[in-house]
N, C-alpha and C. Protein backbone atom coordinates (compact mmCIF):
# COMPACT_ATOMS: atom_id res chain seq x y z
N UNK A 1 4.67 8.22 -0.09
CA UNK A 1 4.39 8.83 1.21
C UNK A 1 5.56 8.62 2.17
N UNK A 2 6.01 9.30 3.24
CA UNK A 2 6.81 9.42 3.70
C UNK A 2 6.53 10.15 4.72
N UNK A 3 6.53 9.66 6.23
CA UNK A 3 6.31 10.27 7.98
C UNK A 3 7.33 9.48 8.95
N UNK A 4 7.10 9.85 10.10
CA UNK A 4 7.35 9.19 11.28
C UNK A 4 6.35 8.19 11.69
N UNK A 5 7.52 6.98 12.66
CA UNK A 5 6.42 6.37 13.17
C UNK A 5 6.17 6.68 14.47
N UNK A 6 4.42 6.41 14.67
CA UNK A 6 4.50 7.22 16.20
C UNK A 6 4.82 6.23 17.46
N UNK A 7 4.62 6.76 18.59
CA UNK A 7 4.76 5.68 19.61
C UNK A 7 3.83 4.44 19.92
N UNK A 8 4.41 3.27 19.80
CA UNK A 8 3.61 2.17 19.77
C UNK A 8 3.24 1.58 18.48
N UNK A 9 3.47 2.09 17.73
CA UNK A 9 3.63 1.57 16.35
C UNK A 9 4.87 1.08 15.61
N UNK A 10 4.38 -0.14 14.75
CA UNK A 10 5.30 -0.65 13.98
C UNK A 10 5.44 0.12 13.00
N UNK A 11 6.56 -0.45 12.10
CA UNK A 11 7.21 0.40 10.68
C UNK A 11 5.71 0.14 9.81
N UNK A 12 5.22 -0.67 9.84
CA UNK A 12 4.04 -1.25 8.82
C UNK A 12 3.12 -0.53 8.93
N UNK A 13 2.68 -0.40 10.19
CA UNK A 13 1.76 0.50 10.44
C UNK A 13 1.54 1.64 10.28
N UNK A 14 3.07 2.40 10.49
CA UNK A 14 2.90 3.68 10.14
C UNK A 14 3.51 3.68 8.81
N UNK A 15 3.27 2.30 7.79
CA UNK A 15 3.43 2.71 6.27
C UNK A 15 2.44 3.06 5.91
N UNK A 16 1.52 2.05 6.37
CA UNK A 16 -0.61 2.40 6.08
C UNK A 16 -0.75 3.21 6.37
N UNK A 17 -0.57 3.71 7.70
CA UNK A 17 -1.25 4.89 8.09
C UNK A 17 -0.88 6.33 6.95
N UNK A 18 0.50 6.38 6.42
CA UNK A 18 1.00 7.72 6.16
C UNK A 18 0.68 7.41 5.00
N UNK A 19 0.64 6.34 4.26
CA UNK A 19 -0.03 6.11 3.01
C UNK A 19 -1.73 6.49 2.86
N UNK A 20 -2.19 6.02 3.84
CA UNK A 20 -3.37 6.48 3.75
C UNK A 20 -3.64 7.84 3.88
N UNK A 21 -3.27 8.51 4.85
CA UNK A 21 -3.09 10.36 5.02
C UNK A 21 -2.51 10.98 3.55
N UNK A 22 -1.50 10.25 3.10
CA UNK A 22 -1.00 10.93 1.57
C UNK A 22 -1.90 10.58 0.79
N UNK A 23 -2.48 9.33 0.31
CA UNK A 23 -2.95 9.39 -1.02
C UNK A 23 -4.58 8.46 -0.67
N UNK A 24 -5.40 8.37 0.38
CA UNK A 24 -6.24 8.07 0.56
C UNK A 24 -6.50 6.63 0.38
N UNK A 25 -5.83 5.95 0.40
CA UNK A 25 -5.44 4.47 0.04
C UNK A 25 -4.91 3.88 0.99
N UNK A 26 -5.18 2.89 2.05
CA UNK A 26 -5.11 2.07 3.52
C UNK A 26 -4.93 0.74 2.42
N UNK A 27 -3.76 0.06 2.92
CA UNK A 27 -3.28 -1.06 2.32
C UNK A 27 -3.86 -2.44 2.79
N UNK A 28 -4.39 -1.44 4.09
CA UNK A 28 -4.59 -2.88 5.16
C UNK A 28 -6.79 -3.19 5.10
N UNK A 29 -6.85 -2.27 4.57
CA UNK A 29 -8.25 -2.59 4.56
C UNK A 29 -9.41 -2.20 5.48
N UNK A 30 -8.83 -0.79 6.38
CA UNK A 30 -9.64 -0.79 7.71
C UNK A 30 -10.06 0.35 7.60
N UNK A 31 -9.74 1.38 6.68
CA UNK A 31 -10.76 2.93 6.81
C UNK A 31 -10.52 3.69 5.04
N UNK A 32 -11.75 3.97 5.30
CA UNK A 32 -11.78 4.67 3.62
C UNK A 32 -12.46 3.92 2.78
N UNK A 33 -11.83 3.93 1.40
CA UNK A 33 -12.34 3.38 0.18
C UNK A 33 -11.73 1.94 0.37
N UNK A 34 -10.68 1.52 0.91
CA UNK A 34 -10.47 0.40 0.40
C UNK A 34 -11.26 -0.86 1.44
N UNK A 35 -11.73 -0.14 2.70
CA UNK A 35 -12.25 -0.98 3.52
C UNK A 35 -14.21 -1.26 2.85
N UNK A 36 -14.21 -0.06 2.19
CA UNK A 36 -15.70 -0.06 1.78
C UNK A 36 -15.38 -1.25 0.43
N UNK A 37 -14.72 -1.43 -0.17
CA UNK A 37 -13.88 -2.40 -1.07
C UNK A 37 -14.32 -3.74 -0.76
N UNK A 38 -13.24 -3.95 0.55
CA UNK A 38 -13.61 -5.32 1.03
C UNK A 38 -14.59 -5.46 1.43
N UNK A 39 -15.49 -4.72 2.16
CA UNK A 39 -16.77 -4.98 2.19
C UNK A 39 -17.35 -5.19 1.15
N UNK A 40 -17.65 -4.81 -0.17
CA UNK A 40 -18.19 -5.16 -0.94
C UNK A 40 -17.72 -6.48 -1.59
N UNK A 41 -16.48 -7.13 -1.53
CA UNK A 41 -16.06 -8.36 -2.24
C UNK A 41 -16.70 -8.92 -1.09
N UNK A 42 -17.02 -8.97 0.29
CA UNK A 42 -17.55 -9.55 0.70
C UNK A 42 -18.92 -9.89 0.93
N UNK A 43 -19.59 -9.22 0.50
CA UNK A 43 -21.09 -9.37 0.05
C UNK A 43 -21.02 -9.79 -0.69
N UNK A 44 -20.11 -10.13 -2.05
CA UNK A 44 -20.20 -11.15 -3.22
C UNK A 44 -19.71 -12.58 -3.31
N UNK A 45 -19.32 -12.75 -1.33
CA UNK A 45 -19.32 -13.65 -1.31
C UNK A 45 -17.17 -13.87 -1.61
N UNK A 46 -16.67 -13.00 -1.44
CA UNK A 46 -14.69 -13.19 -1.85
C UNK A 46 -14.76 -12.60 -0.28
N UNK A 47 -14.31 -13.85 0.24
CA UNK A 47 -13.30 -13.46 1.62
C UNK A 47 -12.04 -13.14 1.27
N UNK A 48 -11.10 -12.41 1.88
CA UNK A 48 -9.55 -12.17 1.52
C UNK A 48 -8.88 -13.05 3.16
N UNK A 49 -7.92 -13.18 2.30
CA UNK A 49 -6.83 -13.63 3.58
C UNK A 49 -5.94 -12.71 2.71
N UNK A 50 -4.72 -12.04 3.55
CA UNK A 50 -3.39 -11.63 2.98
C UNK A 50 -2.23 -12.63 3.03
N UNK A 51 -1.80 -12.99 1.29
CA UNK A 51 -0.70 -13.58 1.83
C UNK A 51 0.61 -13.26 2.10
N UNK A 52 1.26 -13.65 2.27
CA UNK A 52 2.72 -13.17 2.95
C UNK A 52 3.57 -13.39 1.97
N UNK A 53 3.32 -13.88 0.44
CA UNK A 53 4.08 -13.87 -0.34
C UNK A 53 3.64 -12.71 -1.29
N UNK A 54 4.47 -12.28 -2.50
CA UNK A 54 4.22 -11.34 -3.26
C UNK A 54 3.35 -11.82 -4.79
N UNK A 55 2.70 -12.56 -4.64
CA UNK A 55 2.12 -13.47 -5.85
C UNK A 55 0.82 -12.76 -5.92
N UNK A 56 0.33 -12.19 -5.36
CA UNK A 56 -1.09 -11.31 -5.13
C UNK A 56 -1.76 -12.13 -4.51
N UNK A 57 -3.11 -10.83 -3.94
CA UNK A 57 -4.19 -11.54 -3.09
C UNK A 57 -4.79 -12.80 -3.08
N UNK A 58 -5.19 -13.65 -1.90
CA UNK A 58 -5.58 -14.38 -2.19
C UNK A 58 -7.42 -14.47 -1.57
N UNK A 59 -8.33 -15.58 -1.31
CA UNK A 59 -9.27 -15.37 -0.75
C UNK A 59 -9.13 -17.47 0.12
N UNK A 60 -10.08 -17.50 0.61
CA UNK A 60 -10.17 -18.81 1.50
C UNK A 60 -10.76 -19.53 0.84
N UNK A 61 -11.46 -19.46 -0.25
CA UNK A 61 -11.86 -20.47 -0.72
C UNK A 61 -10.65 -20.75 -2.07
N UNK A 62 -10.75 -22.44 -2.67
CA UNK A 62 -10.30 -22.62 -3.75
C UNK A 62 -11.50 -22.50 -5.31
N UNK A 63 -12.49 -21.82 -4.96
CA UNK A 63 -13.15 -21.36 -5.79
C UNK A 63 -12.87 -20.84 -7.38
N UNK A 64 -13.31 -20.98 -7.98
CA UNK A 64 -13.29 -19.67 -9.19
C UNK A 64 -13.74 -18.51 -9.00
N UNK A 65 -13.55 -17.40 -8.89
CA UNK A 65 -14.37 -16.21 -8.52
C UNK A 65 -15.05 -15.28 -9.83
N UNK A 66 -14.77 -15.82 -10.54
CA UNK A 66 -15.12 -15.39 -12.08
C UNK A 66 -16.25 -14.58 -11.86
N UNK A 67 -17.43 -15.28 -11.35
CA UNK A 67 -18.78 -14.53 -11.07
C UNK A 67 -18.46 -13.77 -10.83
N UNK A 68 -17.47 -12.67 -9.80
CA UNK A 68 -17.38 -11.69 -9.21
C UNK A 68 -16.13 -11.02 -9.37
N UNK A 69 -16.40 -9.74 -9.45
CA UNK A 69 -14.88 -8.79 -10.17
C UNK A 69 -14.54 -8.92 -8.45
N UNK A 70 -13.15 -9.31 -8.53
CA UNK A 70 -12.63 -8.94 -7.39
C UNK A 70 -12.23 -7.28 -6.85
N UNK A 71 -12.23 -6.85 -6.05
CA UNK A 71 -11.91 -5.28 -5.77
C UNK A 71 -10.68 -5.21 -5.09
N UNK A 72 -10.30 -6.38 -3.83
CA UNK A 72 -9.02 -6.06 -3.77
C UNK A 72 -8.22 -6.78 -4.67
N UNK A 73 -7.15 -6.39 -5.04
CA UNK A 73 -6.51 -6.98 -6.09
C UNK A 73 -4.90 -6.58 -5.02
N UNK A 74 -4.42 -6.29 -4.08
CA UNK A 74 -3.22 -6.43 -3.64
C UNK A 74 -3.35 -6.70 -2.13
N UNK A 75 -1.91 -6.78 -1.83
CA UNK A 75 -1.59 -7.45 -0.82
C UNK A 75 -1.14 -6.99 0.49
N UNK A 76 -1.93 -7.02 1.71
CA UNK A 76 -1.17 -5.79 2.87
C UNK A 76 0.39 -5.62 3.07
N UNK A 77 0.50 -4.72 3.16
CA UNK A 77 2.02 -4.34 3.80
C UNK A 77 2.85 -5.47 4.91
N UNK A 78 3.99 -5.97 4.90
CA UNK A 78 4.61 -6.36 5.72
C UNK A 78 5.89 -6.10 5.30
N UNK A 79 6.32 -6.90 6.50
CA UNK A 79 8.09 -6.28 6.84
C UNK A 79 8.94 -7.14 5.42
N UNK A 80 8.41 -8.40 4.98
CA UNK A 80 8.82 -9.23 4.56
C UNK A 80 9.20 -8.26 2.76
N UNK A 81 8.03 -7.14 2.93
CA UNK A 81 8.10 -6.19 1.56
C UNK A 81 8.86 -4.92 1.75
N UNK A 82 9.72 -5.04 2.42
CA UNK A 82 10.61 -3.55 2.70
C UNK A 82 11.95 -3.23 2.25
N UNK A 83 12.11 -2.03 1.53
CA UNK A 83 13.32 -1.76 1.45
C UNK A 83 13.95 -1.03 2.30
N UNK A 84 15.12 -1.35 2.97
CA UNK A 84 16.13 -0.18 4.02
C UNK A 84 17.04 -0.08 2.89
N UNK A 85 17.29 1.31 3.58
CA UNK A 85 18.65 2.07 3.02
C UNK A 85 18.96 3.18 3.45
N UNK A 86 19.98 3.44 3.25
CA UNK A 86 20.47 4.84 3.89
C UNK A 86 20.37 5.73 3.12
N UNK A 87 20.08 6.72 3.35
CA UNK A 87 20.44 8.33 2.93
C UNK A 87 21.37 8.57 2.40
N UNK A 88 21.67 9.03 1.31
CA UNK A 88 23.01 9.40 0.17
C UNK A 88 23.30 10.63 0.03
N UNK A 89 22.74 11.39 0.48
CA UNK A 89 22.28 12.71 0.62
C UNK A 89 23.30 13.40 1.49
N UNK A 90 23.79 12.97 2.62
CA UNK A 90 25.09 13.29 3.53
C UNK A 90 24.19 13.00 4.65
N UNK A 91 22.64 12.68 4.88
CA UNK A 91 22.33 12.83 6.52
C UNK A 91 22.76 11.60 7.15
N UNK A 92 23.03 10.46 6.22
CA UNK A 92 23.03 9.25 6.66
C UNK A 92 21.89 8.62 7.18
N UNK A 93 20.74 9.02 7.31
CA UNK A 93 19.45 8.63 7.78
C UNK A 93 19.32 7.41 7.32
N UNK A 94 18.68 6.54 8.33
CA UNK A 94 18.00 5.09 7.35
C UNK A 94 16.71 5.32 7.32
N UNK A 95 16.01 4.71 5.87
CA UNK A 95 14.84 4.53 5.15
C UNK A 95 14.41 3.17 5.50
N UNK A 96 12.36 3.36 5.58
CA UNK A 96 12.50 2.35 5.04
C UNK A 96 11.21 2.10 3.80
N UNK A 97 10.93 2.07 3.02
CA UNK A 97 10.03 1.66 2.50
C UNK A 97 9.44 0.39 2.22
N UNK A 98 7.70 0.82 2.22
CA UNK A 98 7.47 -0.83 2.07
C UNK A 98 6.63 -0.75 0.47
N UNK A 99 6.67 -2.13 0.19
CA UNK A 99 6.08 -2.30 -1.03
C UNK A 99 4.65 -2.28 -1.38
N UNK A 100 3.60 -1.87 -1.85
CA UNK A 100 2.48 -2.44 -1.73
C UNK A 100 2.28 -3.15 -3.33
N UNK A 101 2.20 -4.34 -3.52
CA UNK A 101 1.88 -5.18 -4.67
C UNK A 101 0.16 -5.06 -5.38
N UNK A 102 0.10 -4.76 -6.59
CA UNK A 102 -1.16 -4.79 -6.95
C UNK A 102 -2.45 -3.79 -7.02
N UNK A 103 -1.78 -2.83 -6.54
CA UNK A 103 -2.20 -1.41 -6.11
C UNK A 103 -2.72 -1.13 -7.79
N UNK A 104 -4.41 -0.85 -7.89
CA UNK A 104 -5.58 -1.02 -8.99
C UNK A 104 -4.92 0.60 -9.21
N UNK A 105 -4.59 1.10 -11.11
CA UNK A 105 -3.78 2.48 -11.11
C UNK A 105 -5.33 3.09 -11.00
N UNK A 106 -6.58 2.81 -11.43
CA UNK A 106 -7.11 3.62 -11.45
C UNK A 106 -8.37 3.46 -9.87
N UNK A 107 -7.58 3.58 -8.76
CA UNK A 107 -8.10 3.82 -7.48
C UNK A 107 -8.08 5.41 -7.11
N UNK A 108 -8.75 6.07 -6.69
CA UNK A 108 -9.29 7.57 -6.60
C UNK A 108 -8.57 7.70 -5.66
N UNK A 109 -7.44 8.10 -5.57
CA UNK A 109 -6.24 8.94 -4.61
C UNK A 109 -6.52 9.97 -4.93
N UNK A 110 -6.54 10.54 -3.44
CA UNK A 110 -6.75 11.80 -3.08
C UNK A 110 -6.68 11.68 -1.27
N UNK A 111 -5.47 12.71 -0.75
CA UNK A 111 -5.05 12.85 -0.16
C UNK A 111 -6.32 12.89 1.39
N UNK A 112 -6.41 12.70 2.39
CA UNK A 112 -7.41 13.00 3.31
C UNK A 112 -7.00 13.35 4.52
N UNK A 113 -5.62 13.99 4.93
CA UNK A 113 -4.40 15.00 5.44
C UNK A 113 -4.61 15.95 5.19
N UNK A 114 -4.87 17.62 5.77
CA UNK A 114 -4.15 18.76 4.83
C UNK A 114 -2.83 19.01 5.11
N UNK A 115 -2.80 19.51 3.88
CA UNK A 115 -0.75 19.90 4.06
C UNK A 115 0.01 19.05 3.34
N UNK A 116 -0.89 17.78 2.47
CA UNK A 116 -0.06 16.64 2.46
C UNK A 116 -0.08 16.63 0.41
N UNK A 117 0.37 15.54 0.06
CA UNK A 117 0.66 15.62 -1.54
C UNK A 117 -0.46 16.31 -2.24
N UNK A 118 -0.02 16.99 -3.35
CA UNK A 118 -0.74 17.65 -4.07
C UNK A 118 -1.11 16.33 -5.73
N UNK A 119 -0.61 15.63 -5.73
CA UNK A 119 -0.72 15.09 -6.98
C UNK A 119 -0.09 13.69 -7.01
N UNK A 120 -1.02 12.32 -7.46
CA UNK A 120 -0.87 11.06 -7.35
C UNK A 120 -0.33 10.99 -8.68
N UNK A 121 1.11 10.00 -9.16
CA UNK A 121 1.41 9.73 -10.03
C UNK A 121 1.88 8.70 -10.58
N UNK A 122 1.57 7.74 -11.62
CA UNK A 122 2.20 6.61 -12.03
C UNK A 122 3.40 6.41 -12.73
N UNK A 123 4.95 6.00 -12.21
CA UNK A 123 5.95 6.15 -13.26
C UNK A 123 6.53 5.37 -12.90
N UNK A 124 7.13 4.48 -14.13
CA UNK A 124 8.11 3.50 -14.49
C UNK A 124 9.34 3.62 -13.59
N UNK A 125 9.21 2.42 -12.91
CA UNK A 125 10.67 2.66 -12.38
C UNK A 125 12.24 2.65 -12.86
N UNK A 126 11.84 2.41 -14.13
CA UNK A 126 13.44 2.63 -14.75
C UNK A 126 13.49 3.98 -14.98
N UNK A 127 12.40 4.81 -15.01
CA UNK A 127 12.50 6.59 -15.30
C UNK A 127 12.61 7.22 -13.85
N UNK A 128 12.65 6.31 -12.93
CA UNK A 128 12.90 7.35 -11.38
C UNK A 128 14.20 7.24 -11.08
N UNK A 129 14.88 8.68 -11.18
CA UNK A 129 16.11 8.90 -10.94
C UNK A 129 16.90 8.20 -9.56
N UNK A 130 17.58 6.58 -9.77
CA UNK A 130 17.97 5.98 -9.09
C UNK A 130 18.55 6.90 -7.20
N UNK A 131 19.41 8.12 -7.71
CA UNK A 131 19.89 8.64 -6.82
C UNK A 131 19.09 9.27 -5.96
N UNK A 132 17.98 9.57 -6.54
CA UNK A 132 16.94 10.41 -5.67
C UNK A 132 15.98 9.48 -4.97
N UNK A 133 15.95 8.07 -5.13
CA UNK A 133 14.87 7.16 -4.32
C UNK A 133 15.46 6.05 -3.75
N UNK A 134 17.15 5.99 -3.86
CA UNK A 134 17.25 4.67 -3.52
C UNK A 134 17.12 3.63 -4.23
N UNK A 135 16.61 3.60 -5.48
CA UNK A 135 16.01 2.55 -6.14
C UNK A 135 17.25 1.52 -6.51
């Protein structure tokens, strides 16, 4: 996904947000499927905290959670997960993308924008043409 950020917003924010408008997926946990998510790990009793490292989700207790399939399985967006870079392209523009860790492949993306991606896809990053993403 890929937008502007609007006024009063951070880069993070408007990663969730445009992530969520592209592929129906909110990183942060506050509208859609993934907030109905945490609600449900939380009726089973899995609080989440996000941690700030990339090791995956965590919850507040030192529990076993075995009893219970966890639903979130990744970690919110922060700055600490971003790539900058410039544009190679000739505009010189800077990028920035952020990472989202742990992202479940089979979560029901589908866009909730019109106008916006036609098709969610999973691919290896050694097969994405370095020049075309920055990678």
């Amino acid at each position: 996904p890929a937008g502007k950020v609007n006024q009063n917003e951070s880069g993070v924010e408007a990663g969730a947000r445009e992530t969520y408008e592209e592929t129906g997926f909110d990183p942060h946990c506050n509208i859609g499927n993934t907030k109905s998510m945490k609600m449900e790990d939380a009726e089973n009793g899995i609080e989440h905290t996000f941690p700030k490292d990339t090791n995956g989700p965590n919850d507040n207790d030192d529990d076993d959670d075995s009893d219970h399939s966890r639903l979130i399985t990744w970690n919110e967006l922060t700055e600490e997960n971003s790539l900058r870079y410039t544009e190679q392209d000739g505009s010189g523009k800077l990028r920035t993308c952020y990472i989202c860790h742990g992202v479940p492949e089979d979560f029901p993306f589908a866009p909730v924008a019109r106008k916006e991606v036609s098709a969610v896809e999973w691919h290896e990053l050694k097969n994405i043409p370095s020049k075309s993403f920055a990678v």
